[in-house]
Protein backbone atom coordinates (compact mmCIF):
# COMPACT_ATOMS: atom_id res chain seq x y z
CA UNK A 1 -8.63 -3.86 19.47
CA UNK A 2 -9.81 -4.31 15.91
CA UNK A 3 -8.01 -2.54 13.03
CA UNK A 4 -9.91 -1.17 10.18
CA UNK A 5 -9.01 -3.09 6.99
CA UNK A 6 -8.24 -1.39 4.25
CA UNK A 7 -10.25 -1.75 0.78
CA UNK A 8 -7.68 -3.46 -1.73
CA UNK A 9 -7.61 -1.26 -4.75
CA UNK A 10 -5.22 -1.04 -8.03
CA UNK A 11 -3.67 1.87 -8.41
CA UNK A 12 -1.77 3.49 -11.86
CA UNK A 13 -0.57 7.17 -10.41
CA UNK A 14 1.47 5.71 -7.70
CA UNK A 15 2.59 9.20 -6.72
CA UNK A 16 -0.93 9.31 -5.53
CA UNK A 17 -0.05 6.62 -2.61
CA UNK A 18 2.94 9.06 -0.81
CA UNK A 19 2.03 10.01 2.64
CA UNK A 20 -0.76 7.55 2.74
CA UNK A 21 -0.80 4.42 4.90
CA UNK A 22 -0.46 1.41 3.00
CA UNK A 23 -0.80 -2.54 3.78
CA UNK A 24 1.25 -5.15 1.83
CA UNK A 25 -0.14 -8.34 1.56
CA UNK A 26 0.06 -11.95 0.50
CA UNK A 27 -3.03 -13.84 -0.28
CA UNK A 28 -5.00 -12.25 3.11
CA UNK A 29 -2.10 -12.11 5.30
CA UNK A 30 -0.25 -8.83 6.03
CA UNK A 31 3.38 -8.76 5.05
CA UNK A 32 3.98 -5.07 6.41
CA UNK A 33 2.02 -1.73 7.19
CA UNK A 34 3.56 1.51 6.02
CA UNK A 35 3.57 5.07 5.33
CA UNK A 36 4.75 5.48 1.31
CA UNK A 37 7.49 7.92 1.36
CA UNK A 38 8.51 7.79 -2.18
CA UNK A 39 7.12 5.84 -5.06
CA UNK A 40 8.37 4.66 -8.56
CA UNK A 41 6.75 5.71 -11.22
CA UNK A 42 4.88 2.13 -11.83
CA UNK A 43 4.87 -1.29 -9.82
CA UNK A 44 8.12 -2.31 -10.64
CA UNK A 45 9.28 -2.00 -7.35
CA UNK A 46 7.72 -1.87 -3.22
């Protein structure tokens, strides 16, 4: 089964990313898949 890879993009309203699914990654490997439940109001933070 092939997944569909998501298109890395920056993001500054991180409110924007709850209820979506989200990939963290190092370099091209995938740390962990999620759905954001809550976000901080910039990138301080996963």
């Amino acid at each position: 089964m092939t997944r569909n890879r998501a298109t890395p993009r920056e993001h500054v309203e991180w409110s924007l990313l709850i209820g979506t699914t989200v990939e963290i990654r190092q370099d091209v490997k995938t740390i962990r898949t999620g759905i954001v439940q809550d976000a901080m109001p910039d990138s301080s933070a996963l």
